[in-house]
PDB file of N, CA and C in Angstrom:
ATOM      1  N   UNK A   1     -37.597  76.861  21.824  1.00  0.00           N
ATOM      2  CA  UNK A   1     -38.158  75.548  22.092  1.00  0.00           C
ATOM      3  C   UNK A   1     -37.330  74.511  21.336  1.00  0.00           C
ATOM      4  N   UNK A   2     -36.907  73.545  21.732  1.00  0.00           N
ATOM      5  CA  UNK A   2     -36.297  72.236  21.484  1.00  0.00           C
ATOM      6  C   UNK A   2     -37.399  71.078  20.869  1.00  0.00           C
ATOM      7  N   UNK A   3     -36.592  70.535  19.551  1.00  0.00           N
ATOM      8  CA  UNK A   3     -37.530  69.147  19.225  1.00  0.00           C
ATOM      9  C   UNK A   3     -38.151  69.056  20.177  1.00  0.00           C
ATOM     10  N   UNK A   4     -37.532  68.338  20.998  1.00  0.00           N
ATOM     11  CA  UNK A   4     -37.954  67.171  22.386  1.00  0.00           C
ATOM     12  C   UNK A   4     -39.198  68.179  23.169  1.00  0.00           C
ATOM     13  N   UNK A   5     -39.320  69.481  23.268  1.00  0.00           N
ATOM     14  CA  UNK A   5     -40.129  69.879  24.211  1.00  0.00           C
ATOM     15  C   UNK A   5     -41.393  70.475  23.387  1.00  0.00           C
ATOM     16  N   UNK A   6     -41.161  70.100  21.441  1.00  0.00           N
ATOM     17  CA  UNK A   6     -42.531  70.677  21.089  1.00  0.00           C
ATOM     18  C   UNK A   6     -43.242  69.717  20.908  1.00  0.00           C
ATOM     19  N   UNK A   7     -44.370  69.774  20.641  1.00  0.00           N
ATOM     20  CA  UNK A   7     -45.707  69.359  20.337  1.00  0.00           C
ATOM     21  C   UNK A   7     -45.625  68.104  19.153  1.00  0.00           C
ATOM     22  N   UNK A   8     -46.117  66.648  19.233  1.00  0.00           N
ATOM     23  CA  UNK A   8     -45.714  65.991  17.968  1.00  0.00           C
ATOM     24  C   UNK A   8     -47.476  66.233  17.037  1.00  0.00           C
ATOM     25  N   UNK A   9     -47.485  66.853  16.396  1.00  0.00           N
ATOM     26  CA  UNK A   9     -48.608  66.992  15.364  1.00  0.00           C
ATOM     27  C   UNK A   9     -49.234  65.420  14.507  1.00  0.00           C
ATOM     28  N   UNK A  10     -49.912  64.948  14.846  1.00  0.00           N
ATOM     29  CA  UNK A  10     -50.025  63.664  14.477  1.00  0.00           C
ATOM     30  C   UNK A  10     -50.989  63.997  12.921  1.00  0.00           C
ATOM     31  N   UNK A  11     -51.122  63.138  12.216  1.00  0.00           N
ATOM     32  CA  UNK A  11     -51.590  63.181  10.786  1.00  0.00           C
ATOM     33  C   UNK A  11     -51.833  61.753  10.637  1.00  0.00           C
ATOM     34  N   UNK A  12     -53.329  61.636  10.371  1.00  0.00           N
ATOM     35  CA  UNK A  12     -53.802  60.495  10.003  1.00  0.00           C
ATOM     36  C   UNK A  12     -53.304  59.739   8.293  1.00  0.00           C
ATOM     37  N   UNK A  13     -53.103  58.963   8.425  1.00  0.00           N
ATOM     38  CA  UNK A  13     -52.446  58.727   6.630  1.00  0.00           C
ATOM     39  C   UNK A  13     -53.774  58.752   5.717  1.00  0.00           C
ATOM     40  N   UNK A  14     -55.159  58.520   6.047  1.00  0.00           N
ATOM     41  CA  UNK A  14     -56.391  58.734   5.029  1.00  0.00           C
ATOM     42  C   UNK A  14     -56.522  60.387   5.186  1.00  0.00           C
ATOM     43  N   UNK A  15     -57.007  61.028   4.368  1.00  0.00           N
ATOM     44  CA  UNK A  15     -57.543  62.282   4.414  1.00  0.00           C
ATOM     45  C   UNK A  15     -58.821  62.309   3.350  1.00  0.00           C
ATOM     46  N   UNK A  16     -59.696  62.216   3.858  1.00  0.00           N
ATOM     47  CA  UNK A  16     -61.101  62.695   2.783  1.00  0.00           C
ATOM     48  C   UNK A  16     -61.055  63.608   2.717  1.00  0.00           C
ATOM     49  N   UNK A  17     -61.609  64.467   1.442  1.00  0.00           N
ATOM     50  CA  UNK A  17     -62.006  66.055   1.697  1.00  0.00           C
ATOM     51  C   UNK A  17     -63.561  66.032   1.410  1.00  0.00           C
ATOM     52  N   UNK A  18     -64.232  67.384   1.332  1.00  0.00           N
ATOM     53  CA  UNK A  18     -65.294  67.749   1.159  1.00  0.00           C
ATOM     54  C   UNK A  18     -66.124  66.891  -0.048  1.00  0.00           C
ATOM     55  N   UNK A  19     -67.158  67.013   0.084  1.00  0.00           N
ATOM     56  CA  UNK A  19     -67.575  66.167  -0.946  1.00  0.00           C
ATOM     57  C   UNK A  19     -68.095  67.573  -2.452  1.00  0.00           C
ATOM     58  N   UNK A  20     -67.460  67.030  -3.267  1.00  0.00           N
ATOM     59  CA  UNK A  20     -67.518  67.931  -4.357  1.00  0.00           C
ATOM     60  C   UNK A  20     -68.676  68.137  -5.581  1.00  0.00           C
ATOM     61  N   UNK A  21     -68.889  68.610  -6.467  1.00  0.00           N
ATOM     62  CA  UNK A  21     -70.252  67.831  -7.479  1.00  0.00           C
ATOM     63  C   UNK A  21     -69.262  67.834  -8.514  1.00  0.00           C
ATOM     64  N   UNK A  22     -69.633  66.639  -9.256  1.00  0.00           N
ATOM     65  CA  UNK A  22     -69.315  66.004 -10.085  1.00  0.00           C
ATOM     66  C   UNK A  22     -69.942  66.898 -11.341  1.00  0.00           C
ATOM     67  N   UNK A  23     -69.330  66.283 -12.995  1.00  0.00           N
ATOM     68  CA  UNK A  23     -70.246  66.843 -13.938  1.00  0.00           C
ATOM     69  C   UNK A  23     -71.510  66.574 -13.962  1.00  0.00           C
ATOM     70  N   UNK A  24     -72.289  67.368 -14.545  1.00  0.00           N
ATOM     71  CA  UNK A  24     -74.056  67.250 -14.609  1.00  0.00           C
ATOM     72  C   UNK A  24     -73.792  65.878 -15.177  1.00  0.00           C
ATOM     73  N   UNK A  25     -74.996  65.395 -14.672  1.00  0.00           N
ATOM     74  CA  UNK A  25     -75.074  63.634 -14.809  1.00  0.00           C
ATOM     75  C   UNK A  25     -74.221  62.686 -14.292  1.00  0.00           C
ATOM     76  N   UNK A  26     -73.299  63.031 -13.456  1.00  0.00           N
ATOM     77  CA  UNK A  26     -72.359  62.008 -12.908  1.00  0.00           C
ATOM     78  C   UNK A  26     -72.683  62.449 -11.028  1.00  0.00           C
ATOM     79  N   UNK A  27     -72.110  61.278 -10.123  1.00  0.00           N
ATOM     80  CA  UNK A  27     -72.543  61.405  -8.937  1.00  0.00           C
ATOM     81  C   UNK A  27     -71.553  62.478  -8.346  1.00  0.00           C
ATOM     82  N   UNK A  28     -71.575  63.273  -6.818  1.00  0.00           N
ATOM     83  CA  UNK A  28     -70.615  64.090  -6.299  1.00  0.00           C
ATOM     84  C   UNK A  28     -69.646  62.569  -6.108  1.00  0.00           C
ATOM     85  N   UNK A  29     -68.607  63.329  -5.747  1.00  0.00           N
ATOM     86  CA  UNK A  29     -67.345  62.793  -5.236  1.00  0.00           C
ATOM     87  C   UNK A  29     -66.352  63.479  -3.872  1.00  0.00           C
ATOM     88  N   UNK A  30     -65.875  63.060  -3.205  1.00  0.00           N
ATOM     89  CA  UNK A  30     -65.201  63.375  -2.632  1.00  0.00           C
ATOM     90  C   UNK A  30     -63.277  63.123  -2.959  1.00  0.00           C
ATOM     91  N   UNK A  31     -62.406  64.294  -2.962  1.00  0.00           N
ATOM     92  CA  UNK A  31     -60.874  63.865  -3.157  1.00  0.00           C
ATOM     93  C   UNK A  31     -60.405  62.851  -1.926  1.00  0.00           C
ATOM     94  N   UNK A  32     -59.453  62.209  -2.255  1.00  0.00           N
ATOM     95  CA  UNK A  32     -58.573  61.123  -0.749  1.00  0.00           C
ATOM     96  C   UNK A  32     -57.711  61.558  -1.003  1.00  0.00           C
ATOM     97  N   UNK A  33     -56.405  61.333  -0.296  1.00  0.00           N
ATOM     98  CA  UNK A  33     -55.108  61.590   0.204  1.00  0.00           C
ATOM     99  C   UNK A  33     -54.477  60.794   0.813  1.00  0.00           C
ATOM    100  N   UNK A  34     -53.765  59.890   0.602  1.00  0.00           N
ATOM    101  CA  UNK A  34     -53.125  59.223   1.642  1.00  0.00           C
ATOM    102  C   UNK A  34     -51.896  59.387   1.468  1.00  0.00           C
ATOM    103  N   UNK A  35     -51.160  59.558   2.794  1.00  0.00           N
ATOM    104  CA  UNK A  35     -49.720  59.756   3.168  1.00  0.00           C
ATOM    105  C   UNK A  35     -49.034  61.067   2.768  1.00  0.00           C
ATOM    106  N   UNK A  36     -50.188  62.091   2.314  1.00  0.00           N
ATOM    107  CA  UNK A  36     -50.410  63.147   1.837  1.00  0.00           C
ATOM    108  C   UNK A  36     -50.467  63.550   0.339  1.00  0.00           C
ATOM    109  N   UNK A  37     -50.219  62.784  -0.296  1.00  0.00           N
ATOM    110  CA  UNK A  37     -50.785  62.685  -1.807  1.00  0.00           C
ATOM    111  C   UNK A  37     -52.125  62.682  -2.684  1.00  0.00           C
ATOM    112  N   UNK A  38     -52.524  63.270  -3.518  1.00  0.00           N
ATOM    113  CA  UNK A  38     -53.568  62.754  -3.616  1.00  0.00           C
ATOM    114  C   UNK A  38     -53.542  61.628  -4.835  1.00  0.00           C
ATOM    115  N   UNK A  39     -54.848  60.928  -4.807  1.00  0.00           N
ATOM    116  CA  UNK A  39     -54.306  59.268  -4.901  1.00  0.00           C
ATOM    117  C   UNK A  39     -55.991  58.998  -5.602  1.00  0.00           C
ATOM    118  N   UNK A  40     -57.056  59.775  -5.234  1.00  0.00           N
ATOM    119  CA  UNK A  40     -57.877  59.424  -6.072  1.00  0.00           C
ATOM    120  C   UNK A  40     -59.663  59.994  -5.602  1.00  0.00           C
ATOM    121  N   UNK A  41     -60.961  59.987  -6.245  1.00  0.00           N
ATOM    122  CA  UNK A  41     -61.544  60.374  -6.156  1.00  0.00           C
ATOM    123  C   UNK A  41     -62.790  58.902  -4.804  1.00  0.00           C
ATOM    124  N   UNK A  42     -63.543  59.386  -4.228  1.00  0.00           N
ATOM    125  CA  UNK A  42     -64.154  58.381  -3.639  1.00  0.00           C
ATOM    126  C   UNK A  42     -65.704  58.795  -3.776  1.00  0.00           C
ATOM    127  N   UNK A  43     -66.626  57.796  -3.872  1.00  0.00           N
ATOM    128  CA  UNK A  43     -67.938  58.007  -4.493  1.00  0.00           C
ATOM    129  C   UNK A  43     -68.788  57.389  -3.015  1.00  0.00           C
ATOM    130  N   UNK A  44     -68.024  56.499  -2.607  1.00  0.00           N
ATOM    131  CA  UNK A  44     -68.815  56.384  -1.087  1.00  0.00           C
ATOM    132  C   UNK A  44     -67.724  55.593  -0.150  1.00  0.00           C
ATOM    133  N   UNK A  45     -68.099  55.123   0.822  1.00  0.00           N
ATOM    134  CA  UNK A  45     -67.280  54.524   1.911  1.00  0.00           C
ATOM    135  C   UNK A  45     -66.462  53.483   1.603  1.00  0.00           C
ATOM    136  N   UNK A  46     -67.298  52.521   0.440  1.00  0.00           N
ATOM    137  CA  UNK A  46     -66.694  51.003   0.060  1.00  0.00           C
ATOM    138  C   UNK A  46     -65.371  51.874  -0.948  1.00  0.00           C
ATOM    139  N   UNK A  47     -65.210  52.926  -1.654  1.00  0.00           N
ATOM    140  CA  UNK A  47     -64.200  53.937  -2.178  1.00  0.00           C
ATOM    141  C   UNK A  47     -62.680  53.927  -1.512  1.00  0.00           C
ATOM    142  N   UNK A  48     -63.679  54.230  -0.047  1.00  0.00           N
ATOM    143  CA  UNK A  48     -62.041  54.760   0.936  1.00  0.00           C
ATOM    144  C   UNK A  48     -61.499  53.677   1.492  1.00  0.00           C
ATOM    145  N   UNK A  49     -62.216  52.415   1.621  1.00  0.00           N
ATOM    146  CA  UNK A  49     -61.915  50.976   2.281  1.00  0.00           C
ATOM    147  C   UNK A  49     -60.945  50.373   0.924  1.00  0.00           C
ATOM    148  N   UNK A  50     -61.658  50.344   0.295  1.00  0.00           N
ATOM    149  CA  UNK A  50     -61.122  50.003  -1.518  1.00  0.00           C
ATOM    150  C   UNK A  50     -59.557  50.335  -1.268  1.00  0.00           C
ATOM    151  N   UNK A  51     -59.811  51.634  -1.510  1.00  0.00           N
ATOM    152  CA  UNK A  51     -58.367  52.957  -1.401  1.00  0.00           C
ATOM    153  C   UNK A  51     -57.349  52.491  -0.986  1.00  0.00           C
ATOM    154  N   UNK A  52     -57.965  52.199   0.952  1.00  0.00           N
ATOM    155  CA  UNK A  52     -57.348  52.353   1.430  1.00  0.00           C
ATOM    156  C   UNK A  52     -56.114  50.945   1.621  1.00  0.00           C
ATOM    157  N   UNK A  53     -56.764  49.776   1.303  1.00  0.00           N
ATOM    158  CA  UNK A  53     -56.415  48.145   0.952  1.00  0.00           C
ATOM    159  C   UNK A  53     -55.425  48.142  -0.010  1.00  0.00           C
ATOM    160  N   UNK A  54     -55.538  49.268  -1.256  1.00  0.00           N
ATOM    161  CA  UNK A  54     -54.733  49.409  -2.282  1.00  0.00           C
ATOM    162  C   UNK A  54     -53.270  49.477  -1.623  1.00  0.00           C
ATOM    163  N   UNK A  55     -53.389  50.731  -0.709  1.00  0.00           N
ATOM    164  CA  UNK A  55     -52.316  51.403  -0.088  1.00  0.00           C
ATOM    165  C   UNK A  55     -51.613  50.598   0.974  1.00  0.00           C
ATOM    166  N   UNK A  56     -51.937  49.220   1.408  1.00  0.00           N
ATOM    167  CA  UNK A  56     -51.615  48.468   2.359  1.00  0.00           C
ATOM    168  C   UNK A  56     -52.536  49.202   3.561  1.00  0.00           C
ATOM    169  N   UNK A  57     -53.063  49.899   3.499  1.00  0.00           N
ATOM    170  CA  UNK A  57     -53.980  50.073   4.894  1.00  0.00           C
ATOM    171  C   UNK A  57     -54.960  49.642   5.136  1.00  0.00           C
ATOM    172  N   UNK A  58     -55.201  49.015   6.746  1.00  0.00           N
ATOM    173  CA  UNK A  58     -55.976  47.977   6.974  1.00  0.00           C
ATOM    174  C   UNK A  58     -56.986  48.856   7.694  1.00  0.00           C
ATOM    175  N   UNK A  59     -58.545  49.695   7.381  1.00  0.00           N
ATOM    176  CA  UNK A  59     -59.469  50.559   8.436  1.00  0.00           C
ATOM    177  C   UNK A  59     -59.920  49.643   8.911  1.00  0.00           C
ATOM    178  N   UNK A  60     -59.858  49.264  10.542  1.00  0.00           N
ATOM    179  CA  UNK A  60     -60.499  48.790  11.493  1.00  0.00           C
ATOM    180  C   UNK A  60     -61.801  49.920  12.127  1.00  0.00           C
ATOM    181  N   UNK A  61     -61.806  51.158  11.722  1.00  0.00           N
ATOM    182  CA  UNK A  61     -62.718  51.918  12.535  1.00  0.00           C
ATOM    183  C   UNK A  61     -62.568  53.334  11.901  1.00  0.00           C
ATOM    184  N   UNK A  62     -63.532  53.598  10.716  1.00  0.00           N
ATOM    185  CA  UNK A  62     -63.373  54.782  10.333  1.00  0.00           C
ATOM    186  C   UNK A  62     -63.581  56.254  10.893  1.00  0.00           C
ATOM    187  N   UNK A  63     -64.049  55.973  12.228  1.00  0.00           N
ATOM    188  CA  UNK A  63     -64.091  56.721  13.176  1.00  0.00           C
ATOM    189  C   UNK A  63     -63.266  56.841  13.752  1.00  0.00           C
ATOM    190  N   UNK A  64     -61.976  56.487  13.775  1.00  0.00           N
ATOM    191  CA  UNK A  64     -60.817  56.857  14.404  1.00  0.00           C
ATOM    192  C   UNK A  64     -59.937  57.979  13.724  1.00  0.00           C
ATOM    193  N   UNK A  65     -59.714  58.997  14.435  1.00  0.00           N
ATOM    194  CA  UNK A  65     -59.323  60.351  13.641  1.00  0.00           C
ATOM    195  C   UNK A  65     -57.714  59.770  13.789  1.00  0.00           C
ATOM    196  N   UNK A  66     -57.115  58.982  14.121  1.00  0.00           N
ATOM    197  CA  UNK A  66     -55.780  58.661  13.948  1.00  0.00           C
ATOM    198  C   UNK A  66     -55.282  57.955  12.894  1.00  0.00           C
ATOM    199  N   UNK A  67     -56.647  57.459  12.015  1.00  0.00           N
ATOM    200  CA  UNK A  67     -56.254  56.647  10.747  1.00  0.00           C
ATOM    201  C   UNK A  67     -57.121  57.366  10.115  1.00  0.00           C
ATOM    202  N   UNK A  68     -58.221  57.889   9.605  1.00  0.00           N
ATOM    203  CA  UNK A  68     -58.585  58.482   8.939  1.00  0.00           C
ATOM    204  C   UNK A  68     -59.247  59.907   9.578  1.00  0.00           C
ATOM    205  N   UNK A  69     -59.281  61.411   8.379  1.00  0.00           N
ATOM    206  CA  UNK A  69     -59.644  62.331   8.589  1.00  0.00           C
ATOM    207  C   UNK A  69     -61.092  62.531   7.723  1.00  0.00           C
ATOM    208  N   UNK A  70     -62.008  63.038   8.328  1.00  0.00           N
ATOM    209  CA  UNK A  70     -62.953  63.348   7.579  1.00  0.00           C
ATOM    210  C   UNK A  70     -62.933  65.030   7.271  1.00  0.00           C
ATOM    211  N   UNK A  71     -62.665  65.406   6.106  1.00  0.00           N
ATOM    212  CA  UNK A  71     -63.152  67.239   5.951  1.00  0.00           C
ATOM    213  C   UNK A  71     -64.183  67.117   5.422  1.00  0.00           C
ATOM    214  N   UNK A  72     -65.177  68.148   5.869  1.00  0.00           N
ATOM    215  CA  UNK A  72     -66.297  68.669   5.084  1.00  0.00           C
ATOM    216  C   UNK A  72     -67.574  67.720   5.384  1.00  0.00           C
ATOM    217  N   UNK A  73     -67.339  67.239   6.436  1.00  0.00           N
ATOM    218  CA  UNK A  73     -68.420  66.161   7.011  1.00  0.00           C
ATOM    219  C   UNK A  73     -67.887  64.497   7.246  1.00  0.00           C
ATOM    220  N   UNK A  74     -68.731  62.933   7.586  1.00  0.00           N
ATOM    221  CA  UNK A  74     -68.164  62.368   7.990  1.00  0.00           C
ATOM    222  C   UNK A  74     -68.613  61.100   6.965  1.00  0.00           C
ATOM    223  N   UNK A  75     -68.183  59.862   7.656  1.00  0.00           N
ATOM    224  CA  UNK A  75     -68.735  59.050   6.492  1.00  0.00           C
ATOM    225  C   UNK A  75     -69.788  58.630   5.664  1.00  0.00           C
ATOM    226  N   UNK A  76     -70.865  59.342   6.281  1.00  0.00           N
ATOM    227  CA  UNK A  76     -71.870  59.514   5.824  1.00  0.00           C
ATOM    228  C   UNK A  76     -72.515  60.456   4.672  1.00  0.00           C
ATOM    229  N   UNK A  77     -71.377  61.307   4.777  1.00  0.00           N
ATOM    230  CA  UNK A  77     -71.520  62.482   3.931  1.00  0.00           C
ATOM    231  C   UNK A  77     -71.366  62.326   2.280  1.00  0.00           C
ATOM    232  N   UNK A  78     -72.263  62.581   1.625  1.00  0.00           N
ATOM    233  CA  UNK A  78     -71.270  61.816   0.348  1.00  0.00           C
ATOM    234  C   UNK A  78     -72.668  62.686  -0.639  1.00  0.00           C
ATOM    235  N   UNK A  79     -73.148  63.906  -0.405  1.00  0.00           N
ATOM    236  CA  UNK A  79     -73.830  64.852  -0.942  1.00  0.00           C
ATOM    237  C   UNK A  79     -73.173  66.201  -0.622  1.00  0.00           C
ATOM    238  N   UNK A  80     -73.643  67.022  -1.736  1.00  0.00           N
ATOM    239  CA  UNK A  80     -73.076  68.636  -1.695  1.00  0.00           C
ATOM    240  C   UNK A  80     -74.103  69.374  -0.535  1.00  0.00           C
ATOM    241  N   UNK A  81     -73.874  69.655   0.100  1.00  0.00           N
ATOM    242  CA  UNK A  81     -74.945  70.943   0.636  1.00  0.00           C
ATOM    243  C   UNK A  81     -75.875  71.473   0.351  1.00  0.00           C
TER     244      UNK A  81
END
């Protein structure tokens, strides 16, 4: 197979991951990623908007899986299981 005839794998530049627990007495968190780095911890949505402004990125629609990825649930998610 040739560049030209494979598949282009697209990668959103936000990546949330799972939401994690924090130490006893502090809130869960979730890790970010942008541009594949990781870059810092997020405690809720205003976190990844924050984040993401830092980074020059402008979220028009965090529901768009082409600018941001949600793992381990979606923006709403921001508790352990």
């Amino acid at each position: 197979m040739t560049e030209i005839a494979s598949p282009h794998i697209w990668r959103p530049r936000i990546l949330v991951l799972g939401v994690m627990r924090g130490r006893p007495g502090s809130p869960p968190f979730r890790i970010m990623e942008v541009d594949g780095q990781v870059v810092g911890a997020a405690r809720a949505v205003t976190d990844v908007l924050e984040t993401a402004a830092a980074y020059g990125i402008t979220v028009h629609d965090l529901d768009d899986p082409e600018v941001v990825r949600w793992v381990g649930g979606d923006k709403f998610t921001w508790t352990p299981h």
